[in-house]
PDB file of N, CA and C in Angstrom:
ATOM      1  N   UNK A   1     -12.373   4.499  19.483  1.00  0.00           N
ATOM      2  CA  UNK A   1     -13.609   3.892  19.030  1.00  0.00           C
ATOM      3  C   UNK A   1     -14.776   4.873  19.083  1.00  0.00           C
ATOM      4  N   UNK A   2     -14.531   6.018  20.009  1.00  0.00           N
ATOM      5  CA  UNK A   2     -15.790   7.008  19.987  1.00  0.00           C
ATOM      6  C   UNK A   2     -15.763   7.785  18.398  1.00  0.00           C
ATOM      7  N   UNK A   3     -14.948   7.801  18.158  1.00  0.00           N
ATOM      8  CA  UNK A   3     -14.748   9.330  17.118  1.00  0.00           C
ATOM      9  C   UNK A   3     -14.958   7.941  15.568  1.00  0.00           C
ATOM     10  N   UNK A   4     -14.974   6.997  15.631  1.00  0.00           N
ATOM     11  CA  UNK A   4     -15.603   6.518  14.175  1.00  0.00           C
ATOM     12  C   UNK A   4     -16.499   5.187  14.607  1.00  0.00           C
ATOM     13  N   UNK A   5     -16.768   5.186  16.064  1.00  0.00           N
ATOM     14  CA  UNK A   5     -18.502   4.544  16.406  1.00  0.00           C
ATOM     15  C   UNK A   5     -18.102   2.948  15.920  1.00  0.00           C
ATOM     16  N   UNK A   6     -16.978   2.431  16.571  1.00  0.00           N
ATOM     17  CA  UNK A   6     -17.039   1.294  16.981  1.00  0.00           C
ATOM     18  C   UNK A   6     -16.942   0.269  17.459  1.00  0.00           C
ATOM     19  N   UNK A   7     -17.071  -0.825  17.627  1.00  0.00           N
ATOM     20  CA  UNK A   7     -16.969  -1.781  18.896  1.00  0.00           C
ATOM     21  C   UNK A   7     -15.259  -2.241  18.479  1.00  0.00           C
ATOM     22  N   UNK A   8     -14.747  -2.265  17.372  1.00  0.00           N
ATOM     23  CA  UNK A   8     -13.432  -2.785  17.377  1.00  0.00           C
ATOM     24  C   UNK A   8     -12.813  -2.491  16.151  1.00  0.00           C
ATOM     25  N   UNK A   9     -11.686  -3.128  16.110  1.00  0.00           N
ATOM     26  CA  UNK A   9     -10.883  -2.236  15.077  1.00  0.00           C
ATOM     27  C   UNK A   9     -10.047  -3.484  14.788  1.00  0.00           C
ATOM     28  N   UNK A  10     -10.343  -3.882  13.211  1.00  0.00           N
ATOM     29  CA  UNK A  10      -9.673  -5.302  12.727  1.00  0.00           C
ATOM     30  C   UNK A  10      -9.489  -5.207  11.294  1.00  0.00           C
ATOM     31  N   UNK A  11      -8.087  -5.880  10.690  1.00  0.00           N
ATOM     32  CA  UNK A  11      -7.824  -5.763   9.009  1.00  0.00           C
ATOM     33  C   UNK A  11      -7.764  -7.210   8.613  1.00  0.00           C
ATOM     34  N   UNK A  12      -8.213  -6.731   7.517  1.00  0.00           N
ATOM     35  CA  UNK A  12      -8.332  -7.969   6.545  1.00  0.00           C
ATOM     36  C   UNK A  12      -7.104  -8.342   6.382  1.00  0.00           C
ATOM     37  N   UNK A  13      -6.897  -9.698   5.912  1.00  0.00           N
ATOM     38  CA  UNK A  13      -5.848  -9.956   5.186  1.00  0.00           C
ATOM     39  C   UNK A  13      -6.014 -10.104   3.627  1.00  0.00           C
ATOM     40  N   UNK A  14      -4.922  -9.912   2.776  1.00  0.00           N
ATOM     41  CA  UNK A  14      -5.333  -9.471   1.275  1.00  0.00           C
ATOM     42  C   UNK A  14      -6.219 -10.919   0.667  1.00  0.00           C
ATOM     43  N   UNK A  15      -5.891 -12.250   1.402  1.00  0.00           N
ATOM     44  CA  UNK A  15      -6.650 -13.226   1.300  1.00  0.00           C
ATOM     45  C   UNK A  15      -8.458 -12.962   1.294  1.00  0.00           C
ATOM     46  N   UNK A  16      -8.122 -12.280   2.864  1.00  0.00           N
ATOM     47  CA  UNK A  16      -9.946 -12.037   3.226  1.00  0.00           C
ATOM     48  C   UNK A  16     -10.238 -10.927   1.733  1.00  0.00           C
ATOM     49  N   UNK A  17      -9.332 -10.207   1.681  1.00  0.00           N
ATOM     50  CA  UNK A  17     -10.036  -9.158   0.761  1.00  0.00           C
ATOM     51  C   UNK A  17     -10.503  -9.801  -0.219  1.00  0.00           C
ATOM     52  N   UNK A  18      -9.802 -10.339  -0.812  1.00  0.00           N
ATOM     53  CA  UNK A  18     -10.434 -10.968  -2.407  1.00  0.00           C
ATOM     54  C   UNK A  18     -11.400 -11.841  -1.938  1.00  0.00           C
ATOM     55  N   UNK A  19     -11.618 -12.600  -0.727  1.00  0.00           N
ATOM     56  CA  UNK A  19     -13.426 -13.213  -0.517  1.00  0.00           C
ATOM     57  C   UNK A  19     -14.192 -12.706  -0.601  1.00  0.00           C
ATOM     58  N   UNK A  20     -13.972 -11.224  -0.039  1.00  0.00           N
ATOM     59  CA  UNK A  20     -14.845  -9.958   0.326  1.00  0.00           C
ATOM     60  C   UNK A  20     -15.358  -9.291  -0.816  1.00  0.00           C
ATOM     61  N   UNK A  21     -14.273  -9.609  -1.704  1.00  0.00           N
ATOM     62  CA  UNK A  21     -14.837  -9.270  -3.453  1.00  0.00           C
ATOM     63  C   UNK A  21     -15.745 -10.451  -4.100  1.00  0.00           C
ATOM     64  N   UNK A  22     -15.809 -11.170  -3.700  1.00  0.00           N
ATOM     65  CA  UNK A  22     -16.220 -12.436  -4.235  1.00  0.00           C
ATOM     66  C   UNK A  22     -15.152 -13.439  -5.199  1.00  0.00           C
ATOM     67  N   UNK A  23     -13.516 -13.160  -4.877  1.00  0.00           N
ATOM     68  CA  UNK A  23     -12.495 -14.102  -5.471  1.00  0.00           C
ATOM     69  C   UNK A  23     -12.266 -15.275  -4.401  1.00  0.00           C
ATOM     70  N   UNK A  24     -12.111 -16.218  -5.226  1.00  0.00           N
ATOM     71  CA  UNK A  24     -11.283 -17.655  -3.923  1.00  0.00           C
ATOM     72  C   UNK A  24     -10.373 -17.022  -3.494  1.00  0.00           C
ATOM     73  N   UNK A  25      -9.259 -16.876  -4.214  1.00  0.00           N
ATOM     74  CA  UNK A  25      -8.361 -16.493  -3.762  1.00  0.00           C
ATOM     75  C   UNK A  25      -7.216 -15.347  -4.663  1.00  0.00           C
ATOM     76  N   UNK A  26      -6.154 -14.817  -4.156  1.00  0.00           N
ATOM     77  CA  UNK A  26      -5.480 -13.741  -4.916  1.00  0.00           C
ATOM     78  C   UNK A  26      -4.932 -14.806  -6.218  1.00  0.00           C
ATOM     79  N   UNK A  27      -4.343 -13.981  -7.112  1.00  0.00           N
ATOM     80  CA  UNK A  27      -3.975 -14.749  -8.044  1.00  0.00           C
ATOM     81  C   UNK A  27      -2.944 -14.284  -7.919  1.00  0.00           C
ATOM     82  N   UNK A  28      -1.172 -15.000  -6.740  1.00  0.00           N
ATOM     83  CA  UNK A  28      -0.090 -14.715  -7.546  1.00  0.00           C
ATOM     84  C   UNK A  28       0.641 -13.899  -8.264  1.00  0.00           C
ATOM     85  N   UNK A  29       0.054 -14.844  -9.627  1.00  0.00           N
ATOM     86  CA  UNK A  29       1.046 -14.528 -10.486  1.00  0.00           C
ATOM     87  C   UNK A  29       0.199 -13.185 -11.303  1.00  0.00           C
ATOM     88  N   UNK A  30      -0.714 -12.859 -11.566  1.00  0.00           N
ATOM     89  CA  UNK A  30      -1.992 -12.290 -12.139  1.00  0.00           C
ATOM     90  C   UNK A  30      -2.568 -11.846 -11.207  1.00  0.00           C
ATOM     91  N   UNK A  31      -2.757 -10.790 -10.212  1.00  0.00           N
ATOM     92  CA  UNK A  31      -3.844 -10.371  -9.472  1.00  0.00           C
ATOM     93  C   UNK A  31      -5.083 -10.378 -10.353  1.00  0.00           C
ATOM     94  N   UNK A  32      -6.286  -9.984  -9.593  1.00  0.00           N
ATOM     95  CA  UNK A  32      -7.372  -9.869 -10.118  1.00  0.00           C
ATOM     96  C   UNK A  32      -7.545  -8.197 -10.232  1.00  0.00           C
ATOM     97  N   UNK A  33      -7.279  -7.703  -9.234  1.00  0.00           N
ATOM     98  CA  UNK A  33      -7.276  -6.334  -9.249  1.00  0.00           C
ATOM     99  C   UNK A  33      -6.181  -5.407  -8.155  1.00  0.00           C
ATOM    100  N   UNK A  34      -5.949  -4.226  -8.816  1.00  0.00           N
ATOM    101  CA  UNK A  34      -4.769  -3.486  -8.448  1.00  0.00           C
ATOM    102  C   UNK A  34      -4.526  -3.610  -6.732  1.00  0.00           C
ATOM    103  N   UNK A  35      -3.867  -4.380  -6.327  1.00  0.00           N
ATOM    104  CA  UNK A  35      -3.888  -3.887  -4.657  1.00  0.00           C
ATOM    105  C   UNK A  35      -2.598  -3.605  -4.213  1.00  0.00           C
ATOM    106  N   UNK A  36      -1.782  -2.910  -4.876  1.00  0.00           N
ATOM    107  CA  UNK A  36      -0.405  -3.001  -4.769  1.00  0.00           C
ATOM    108  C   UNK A  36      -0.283  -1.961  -3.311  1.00  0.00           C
ATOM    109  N   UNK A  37      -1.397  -1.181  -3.140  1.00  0.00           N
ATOM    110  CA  UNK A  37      -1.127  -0.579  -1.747  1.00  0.00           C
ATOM    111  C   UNK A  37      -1.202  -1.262  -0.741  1.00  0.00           C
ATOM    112  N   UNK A  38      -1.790  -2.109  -0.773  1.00  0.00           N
ATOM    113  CA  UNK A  38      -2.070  -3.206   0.591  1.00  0.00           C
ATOM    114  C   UNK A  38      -1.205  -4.042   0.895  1.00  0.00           C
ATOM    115  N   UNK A  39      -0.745  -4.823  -0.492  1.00  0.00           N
ATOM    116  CA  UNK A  39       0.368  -6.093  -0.913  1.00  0.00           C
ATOM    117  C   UNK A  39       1.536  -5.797  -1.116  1.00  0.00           C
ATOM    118  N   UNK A  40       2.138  -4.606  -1.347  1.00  0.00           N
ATOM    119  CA  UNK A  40       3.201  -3.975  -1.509  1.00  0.00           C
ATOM    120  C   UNK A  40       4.033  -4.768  -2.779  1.00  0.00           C
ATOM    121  N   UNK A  41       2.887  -5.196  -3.852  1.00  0.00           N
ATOM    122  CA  UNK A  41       3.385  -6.165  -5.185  1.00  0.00           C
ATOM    123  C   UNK A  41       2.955  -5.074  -6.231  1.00  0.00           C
ATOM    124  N   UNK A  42       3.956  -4.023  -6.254  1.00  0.00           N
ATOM    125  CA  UNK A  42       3.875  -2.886  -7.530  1.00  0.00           C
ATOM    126  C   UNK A  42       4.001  -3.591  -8.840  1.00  0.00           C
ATOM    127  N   UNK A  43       3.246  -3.628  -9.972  1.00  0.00           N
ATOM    128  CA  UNK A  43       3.270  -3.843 -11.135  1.00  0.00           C
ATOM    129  C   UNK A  43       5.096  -2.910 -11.616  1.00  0.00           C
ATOM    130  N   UNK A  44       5.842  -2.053 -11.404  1.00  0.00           N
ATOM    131  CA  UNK A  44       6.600  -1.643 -11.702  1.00  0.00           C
ATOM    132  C   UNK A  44       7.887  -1.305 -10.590  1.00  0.00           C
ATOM    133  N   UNK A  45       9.087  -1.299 -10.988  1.00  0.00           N
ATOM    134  CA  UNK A  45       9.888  -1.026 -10.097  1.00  0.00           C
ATOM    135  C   UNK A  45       9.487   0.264  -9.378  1.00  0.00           C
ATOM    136  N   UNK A  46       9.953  -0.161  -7.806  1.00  0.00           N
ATOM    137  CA  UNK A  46       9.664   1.447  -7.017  1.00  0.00           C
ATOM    138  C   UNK A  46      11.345   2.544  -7.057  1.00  0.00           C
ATOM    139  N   UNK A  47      11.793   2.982  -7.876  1.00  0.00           N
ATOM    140  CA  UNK A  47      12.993   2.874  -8.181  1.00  0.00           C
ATOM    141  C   UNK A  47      13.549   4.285  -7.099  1.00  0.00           C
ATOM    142  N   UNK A  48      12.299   5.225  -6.103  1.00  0.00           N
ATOM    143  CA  UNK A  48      13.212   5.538  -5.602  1.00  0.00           C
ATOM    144  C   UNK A  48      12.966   5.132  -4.353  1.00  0.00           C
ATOM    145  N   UNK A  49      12.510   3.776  -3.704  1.00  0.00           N
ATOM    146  CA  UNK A  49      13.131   3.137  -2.750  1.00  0.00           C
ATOM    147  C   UNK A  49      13.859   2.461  -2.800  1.00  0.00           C
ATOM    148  N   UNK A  50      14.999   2.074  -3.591  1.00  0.00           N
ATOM    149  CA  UNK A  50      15.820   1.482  -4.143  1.00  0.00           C
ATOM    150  C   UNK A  50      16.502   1.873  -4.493  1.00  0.00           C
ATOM    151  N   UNK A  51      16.762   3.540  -4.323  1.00  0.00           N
ATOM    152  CA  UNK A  51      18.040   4.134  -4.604  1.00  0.00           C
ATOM    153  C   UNK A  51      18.072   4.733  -2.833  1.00  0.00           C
ATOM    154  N   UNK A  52      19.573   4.996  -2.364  1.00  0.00           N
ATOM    155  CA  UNK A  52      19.960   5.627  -1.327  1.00  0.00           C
ATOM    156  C   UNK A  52      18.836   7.040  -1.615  1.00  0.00           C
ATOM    157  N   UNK A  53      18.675   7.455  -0.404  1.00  0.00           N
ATOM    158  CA  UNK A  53      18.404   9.053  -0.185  1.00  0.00           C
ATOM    159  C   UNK A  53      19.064   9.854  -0.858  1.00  0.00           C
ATOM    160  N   UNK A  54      18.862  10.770  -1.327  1.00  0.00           N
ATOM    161  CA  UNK A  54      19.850  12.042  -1.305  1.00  0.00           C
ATOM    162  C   UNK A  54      19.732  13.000  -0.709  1.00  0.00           C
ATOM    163  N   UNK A  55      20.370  13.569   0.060  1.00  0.00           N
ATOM    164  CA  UNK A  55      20.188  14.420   1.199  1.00  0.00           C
ATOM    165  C   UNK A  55      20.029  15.817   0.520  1.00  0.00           C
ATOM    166  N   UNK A  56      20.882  16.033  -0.836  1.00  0.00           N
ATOM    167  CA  UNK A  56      20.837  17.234  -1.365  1.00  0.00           C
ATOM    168  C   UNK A  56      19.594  18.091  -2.033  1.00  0.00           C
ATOM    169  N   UNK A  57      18.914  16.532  -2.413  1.00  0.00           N
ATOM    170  CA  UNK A  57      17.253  16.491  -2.948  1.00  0.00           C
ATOM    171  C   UNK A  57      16.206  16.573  -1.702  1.00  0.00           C
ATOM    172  N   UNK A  58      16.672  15.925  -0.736  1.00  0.00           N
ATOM    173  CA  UNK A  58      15.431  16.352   0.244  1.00  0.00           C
ATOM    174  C   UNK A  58      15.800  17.647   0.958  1.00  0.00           C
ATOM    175  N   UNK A  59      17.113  18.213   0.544  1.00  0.00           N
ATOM    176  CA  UNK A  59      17.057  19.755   1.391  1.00  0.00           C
ATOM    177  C   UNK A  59      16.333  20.930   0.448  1.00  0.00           C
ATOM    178  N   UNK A  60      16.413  20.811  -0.466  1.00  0.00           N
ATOM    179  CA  UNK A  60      15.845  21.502  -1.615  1.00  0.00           C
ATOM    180  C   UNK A  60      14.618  21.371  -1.926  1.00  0.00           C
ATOM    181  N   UNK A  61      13.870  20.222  -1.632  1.00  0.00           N
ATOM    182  CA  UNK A  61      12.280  19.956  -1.474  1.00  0.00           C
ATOM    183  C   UNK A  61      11.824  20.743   0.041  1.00  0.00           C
ATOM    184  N   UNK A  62      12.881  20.351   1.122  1.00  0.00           N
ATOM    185  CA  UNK A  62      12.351  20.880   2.486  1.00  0.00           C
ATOM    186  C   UNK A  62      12.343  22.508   2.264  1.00  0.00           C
ATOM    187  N   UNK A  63      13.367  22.930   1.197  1.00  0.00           N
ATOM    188  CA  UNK A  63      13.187  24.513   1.528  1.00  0.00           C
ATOM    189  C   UNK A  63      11.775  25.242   1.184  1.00  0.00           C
ATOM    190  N   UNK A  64      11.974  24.291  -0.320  1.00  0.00           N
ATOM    191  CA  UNK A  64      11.016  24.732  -1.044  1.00  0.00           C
ATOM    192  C   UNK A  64       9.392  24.729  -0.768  1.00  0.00           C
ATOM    193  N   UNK A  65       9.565  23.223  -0.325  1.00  0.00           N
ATOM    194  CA  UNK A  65       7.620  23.288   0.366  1.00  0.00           C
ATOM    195  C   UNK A  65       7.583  23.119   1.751  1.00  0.00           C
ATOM    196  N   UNK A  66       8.700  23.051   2.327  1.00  0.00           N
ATOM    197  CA  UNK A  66       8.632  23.122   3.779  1.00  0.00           C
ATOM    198  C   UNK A  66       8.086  24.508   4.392  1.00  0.00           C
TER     199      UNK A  66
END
C-alpha cells in the first residue's frame, strides 16, 4: 500500500464495471464494450489454448528470445 498510496486494495466485478460506466448491467449476449480481458468472453476462438502445448515450439521460441 506504500508504493501506490493506499488505504486498500479491491476489484470490481464486471457487473460493478459496467455501473461504473454508466450501464445497468453487462449485456450477455451483446456486450456493450470489449472486456474480454476481464470476462474471459473472447469475441473469437482462443485456438492456442485449446490446442495441447508443443514442446518443440516452445523450445525454439525459448532459444530464440530466451
Amino acid at each position: 500500500n506504500e508504493y501506490i498510496r493506499a488505504d486498500s486494495l479491491a476489484f470490481l466485478s464486471i457487473d460493478g464495471l459496467y455501473r461504473a460506466l454508466g450501464e445497468d448491467v453487462r449485456d450477455e449476449a451483446q456486450p456493450q464494450y470489449c472486456d474480454a480481458c476481464f470476462s474471459g468472453a473472447y469475441p473469437t476462438r482462443l485456438t492456442d489454448h485449446e490446442e495441447q502445448d508443443h514442446p518443440d515450439q516452445l523450445a525454439m521460441l525459448a532459444e530464440r528470445y530466451g
